[in-house]
C-alpha atoms as a PDB file:
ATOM      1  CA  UNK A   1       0.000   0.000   0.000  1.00  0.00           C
ATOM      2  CA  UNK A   2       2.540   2.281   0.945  1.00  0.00           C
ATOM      3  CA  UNK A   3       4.600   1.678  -2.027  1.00  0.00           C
ATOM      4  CA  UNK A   4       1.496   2.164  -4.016  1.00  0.00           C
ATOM      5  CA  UNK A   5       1.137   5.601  -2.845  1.00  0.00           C
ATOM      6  CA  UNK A   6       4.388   6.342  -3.192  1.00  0.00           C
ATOM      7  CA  UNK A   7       3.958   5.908  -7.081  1.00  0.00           C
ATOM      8  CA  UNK A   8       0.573   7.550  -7.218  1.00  0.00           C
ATOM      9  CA  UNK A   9       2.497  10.594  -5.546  1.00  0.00           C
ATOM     10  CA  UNK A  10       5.769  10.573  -7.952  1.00  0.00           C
ATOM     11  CA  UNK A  11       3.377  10.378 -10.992  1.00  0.00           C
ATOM     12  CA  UNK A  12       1.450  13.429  -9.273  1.00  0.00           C
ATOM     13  CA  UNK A  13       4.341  15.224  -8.688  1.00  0.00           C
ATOM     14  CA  UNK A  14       5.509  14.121 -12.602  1.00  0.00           C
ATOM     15  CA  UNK A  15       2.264  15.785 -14.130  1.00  0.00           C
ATOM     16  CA  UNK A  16       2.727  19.111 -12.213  1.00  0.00           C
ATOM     17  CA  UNK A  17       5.709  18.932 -13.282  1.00  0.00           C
ATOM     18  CA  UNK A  18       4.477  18.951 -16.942  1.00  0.00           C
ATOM     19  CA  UNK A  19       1.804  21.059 -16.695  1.00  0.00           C
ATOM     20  CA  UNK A  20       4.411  23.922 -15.301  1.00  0.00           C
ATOM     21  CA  UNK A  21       6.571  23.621 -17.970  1.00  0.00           C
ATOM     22  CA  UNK A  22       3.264  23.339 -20.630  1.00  0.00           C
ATOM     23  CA  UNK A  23       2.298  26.915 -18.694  1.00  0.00           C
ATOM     24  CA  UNK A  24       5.773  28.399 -19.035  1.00  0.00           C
ATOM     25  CA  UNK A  25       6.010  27.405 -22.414  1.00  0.00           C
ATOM     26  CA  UNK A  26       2.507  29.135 -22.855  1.00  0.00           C
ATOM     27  CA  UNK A  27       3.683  31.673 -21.292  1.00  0.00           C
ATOM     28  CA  UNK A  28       6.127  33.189 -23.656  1.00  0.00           C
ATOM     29  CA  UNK A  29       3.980  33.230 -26.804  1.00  0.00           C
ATOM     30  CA  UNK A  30       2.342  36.697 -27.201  1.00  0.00           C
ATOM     31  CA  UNK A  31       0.314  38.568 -29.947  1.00  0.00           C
ATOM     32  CA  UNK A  32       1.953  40.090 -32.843  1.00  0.00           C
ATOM     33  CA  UNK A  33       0.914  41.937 -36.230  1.00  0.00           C
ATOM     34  CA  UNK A  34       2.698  41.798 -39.591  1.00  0.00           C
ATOM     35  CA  UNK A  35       2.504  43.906 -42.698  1.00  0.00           C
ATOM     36  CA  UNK A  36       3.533  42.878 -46.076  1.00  0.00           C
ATOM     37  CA  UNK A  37       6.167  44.520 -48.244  1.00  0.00           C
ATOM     38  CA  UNK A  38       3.391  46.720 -49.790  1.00  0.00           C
ATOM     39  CA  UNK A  39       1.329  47.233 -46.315  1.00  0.00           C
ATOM     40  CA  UNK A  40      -1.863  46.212 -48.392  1.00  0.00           C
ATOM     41  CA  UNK A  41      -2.128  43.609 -45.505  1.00  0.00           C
ATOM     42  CA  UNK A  42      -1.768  43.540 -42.038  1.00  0.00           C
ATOM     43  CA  UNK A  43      -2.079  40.205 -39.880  1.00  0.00           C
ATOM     44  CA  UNK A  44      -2.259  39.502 -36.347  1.00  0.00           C
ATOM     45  CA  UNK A  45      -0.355  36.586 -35.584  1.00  0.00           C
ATOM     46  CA  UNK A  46       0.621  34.570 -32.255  1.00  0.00           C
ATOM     47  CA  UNK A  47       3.674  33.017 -31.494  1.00  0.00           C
ATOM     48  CA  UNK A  48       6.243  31.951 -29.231  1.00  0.00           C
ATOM     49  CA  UNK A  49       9.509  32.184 -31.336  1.00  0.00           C
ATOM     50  CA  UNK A  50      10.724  33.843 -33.998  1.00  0.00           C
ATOM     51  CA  UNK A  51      11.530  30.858 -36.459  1.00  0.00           C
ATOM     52  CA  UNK A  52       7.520  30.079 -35.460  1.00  0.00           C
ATOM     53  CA  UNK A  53       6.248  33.699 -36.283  1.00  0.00           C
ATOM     54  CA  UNK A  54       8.214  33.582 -39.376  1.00  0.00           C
ATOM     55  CA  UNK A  55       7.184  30.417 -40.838  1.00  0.00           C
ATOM     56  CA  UNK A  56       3.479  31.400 -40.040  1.00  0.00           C
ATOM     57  CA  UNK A  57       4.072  35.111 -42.019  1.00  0.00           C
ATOM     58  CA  UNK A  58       5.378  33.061 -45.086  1.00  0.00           C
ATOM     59  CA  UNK A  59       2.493  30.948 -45.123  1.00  0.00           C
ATOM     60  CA  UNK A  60      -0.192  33.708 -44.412  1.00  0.00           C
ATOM     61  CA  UNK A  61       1.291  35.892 -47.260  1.00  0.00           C
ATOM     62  CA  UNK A  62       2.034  33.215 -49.784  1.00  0.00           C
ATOM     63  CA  UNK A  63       5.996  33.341 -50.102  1.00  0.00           C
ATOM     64  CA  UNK A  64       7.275  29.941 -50.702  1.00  0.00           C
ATOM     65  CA  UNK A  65       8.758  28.272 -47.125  1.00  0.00           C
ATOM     66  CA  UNK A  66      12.298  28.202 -48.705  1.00  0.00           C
ATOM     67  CA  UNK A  67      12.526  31.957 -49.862  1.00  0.00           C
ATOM     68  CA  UNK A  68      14.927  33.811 -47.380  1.00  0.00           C
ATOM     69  CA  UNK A  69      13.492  36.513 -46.068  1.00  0.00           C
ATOM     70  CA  UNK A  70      14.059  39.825 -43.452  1.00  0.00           C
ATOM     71  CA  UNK A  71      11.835  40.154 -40.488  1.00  0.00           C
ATOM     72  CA  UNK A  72      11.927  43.820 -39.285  1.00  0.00           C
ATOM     73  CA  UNK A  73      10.267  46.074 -37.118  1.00  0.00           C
ATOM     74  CA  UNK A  74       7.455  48.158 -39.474  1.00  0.00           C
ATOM     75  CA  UNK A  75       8.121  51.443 -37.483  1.00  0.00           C
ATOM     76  CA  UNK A  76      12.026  52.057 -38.064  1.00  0.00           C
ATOM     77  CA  UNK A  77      13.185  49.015 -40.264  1.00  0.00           C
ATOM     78  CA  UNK A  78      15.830  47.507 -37.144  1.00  0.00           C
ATOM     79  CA  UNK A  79      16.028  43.642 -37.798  1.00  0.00           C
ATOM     80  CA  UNK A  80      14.480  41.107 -36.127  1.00  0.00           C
ATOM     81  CA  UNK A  81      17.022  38.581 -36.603  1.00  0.00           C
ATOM     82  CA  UNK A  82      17.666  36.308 -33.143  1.00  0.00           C
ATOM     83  CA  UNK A  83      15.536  34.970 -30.655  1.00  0.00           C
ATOM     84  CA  UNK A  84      16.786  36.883 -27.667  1.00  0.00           C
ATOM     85  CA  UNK A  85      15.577  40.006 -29.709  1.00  0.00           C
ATOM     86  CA  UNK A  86      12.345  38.892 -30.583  1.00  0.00           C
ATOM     87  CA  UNK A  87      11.506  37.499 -27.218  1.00  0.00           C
ATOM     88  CA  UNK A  88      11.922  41.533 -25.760  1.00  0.00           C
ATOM     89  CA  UNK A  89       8.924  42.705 -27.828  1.00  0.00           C
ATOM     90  CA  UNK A  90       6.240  44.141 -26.727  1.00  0.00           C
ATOM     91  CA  UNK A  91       2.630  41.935 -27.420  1.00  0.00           C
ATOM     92  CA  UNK A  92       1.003  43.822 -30.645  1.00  0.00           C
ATOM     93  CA  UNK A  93       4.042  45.018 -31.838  1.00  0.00           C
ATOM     94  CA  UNK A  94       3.928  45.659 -35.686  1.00  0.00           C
ATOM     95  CA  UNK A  95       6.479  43.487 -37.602  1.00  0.00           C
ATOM     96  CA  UNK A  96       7.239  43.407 -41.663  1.00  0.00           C
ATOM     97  CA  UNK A  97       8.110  40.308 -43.392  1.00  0.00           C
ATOM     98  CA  UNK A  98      10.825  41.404 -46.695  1.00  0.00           C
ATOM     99  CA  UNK A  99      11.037  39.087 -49.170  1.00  0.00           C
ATOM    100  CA  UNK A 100      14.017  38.994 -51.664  1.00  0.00           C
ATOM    101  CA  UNK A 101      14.434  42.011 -54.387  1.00  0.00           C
ATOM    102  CA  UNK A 102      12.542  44.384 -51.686  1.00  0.00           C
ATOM    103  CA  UNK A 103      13.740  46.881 -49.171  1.00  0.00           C
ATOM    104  CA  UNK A 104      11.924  48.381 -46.501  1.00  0.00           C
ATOM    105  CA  UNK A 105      10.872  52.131 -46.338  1.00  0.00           C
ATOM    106  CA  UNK A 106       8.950  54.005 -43.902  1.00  0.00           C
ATOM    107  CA  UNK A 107       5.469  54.368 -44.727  1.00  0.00           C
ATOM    108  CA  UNK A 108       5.932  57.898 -45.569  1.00  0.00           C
ATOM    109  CA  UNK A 109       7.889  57.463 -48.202  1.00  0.00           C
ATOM    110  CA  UNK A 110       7.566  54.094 -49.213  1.00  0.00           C
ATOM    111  CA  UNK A 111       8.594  52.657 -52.555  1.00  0.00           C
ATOM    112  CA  UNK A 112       7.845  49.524 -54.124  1.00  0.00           C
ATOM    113  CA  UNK A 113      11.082  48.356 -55.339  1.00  0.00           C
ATOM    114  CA  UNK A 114      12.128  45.129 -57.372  1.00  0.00           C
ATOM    115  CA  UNK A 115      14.811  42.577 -58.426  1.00  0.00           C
ATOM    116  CA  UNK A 116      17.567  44.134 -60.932  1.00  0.00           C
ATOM    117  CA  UNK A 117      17.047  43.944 -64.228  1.00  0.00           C
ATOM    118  CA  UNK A 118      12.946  43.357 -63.415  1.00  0.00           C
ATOM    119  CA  UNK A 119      11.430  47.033 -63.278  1.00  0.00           C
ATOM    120  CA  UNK A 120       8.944  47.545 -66.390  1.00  0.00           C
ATOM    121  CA  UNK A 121       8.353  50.689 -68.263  1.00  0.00           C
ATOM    122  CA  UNK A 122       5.994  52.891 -66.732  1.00  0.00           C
ATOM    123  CA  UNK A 123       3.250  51.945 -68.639  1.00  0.00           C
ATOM    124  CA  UNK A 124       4.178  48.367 -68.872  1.00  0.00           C
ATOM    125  CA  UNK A 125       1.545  45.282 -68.090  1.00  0.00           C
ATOM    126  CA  UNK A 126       4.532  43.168 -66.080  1.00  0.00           C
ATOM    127  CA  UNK A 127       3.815  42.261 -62.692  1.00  0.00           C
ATOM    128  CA  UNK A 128       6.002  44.944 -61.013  1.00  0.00           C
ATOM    129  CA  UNK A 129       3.925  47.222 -62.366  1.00  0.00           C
ATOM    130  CA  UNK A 130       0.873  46.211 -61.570  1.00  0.00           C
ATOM    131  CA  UNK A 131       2.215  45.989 -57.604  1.00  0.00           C
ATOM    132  CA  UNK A 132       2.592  49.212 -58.044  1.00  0.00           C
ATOM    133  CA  UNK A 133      -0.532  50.800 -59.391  1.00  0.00           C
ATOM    134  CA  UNK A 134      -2.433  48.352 -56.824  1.00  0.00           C
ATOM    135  CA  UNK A 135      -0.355  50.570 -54.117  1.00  0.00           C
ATOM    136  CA  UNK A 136      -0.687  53.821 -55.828  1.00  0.00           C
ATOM    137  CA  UNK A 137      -4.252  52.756 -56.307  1.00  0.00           C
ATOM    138  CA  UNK A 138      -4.637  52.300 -52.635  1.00  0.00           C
ATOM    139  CA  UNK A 139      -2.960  55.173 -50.684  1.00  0.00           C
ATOM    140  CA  UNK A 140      -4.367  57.814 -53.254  1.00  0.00           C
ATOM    141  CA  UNK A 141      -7.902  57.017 -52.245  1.00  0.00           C
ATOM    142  CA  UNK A 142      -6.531  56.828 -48.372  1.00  0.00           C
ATOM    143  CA  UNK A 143      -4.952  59.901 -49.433  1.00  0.00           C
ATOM    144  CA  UNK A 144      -5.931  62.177 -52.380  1.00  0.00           C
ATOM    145  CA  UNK A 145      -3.275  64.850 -51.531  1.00  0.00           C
ATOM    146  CA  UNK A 146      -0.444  61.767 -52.046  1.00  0.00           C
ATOM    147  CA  UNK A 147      -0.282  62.266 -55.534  1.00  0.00           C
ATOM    148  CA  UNK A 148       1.919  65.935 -55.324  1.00  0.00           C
ATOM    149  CA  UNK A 149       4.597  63.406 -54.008  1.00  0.00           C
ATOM    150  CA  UNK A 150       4.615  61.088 -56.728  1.00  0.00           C
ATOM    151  CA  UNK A 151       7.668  61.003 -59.341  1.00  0.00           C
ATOM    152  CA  UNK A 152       7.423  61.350 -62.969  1.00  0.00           C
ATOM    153  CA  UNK A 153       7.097  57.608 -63.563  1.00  0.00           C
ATOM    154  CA  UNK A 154       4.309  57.118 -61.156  1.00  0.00           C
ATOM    155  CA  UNK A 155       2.364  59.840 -63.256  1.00  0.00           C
ATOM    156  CA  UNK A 156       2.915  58.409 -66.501  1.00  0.00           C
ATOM    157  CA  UNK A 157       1.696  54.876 -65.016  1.00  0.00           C
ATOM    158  CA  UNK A 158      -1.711  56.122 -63.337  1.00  0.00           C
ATOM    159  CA  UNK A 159      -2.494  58.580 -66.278  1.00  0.00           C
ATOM    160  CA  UNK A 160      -2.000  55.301 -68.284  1.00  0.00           C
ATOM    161  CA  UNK A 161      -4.618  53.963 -66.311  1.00  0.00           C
ATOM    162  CA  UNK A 162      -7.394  51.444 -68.370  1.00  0.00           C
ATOM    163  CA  UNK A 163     -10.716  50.214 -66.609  1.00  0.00           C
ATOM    164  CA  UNK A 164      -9.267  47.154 -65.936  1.00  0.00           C
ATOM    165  CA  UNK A 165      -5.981  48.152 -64.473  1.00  0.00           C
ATOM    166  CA  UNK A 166      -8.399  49.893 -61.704  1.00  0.00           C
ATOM    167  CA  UNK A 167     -10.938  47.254 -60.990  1.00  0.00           C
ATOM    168  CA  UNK A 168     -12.445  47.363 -57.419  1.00  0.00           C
ATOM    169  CA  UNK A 169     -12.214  51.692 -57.616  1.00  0.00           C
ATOM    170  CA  UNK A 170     -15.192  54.157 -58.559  1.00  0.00           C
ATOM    171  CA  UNK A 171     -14.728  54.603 -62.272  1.00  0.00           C
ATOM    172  CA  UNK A 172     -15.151  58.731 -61.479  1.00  0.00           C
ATOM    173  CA  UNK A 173     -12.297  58.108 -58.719  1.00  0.00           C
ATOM    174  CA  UNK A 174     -10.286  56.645 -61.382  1.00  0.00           C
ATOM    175  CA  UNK A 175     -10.871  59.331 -63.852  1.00  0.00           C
ATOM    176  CA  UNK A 176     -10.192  62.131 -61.569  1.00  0.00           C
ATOM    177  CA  UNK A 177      -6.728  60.310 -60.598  1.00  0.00           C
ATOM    178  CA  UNK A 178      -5.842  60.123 -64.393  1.00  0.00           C
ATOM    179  CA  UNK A 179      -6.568  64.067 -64.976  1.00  0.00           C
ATOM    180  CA  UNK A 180      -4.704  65.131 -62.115  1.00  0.00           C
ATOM    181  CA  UNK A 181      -1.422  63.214 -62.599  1.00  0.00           C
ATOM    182  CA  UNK A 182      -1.648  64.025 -66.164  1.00  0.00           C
ATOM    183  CA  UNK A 183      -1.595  67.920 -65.226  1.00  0.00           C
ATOM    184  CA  UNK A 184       1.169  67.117 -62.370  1.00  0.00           C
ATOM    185  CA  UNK A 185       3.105  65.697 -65.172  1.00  0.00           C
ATOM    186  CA  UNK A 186       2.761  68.328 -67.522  1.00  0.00           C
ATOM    187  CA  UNK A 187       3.304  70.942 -64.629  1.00  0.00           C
ATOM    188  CA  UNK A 188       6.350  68.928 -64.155  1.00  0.00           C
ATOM    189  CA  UNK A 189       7.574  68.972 -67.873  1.00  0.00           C
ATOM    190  CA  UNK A 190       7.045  72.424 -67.845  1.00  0.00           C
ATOM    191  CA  UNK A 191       9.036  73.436 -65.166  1.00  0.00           C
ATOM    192  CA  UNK A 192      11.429  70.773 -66.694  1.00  0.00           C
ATOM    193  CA  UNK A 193      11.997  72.977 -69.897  1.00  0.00           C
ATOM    194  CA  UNK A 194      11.989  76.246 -68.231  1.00  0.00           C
ATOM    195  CA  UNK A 195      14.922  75.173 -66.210  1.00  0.00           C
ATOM    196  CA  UNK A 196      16.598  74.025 -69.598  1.00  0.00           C
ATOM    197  CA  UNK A 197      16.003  77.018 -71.197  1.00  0.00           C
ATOM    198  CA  UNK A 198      17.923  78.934 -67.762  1.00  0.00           C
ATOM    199  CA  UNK A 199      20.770  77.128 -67.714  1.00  0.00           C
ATOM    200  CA  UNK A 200      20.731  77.414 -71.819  1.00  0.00           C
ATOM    201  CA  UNK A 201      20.828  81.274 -71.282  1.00  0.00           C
ATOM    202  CA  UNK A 202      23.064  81.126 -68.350  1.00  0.00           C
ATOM    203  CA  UNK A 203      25.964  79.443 -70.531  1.00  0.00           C
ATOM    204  CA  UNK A 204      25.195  81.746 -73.377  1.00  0.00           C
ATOM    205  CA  UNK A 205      25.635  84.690 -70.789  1.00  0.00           C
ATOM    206  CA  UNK A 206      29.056  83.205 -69.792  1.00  0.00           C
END
């Protein structure tokens, strides 16, 4: 009998055991979010590790499990790139997840970039470019006033714009977007010539 309890009490000290570590364990996974290159979409995630929060981002966004990628923080670009690091976060902290040919930028400024040698024309139909007008697309009608901080290629590619390059937008939206950058660009190509014509006079001066 007494041995008998002796084993019921080692196997009930064994599954505390277990169930303290299962808590700890518990324990250290925490609530994070994660944009994608373009910040078209944000996910909230949970995980305990970072090799588990960045196998989950590759599967949620659809980059293949063997592409290497950058984890950084979304505010300020600092890597993410050891566990001691990523166990310091903060729960909801906002993560990106860079796949190759792409660079992070603050969301400010941000710039859809791509591999060398794989940027289109402006108005070409490749897949870069239609990233791009998909994010153009997006933060003008977030942000009408976003357009005065485009450059000349982004003008040329949304003035470009055809009904089905634009499907999901108000057809009026879409119009309005192609008048204006068509007059920033022309605003722009005048200013462009005038220059020319300065420094033309300036050197015949000299």
């Amino acid at each position: 009998m007494r041995r008998a309890a002796a084993a019921q009490s080692e196997a009930a000290g064994d599954m505390s055991d277990d169930t303290s570590i299962s808590s700890d364990t518990a324990g250290t996974r925490k609530p994070l979010k994660l944009w994608d290159v373009h910040r078209n979409n944000k996910l909230g995630m949970v995980a305990g590790s970072l090799k588990e929060f960045v196998t989950k981002g590759k599967a949620r966004l659809g980059i293949p499990e063997t592409a290497p990628v950058r984890l950084v923080l979304e505010v300020d670009g600092t890597a993410v790139d050891d566990e001691e690091y990523f166990s310091t976060l903060e729960p909801h902290t906002v993560l990106m997840l860079i796949p190759p040919g792409h660079r992070w930028t603050d969301s400010k400024t941000f710039e859809y970039t791509v591999q060398i040698g794989d940027e289109p024309d402006a108005c070409g139909s490749g897949g870069a470019a239609a990233a791009r007008r998909s994010h153009l697309l997006h933060r003008l009608r977030a942000d009408p006033g976003y357009i005065a901080l485009l450059g000349g290629t982004d003008l040329e590619l949304l003035g470009a714009l055809t009904p089905d390059q634009a499907t999901g937008y108000d057809a009026q939206f879409v119009a309005d977007i192609q008048e204006a950058s068509c007059r920033y660009l022309d605003g722009r190509r005048d200013v462009e010539e005038a220059l020319s014509f300065l420094k033309h006079c300036k050197k015949g001066g000299n």
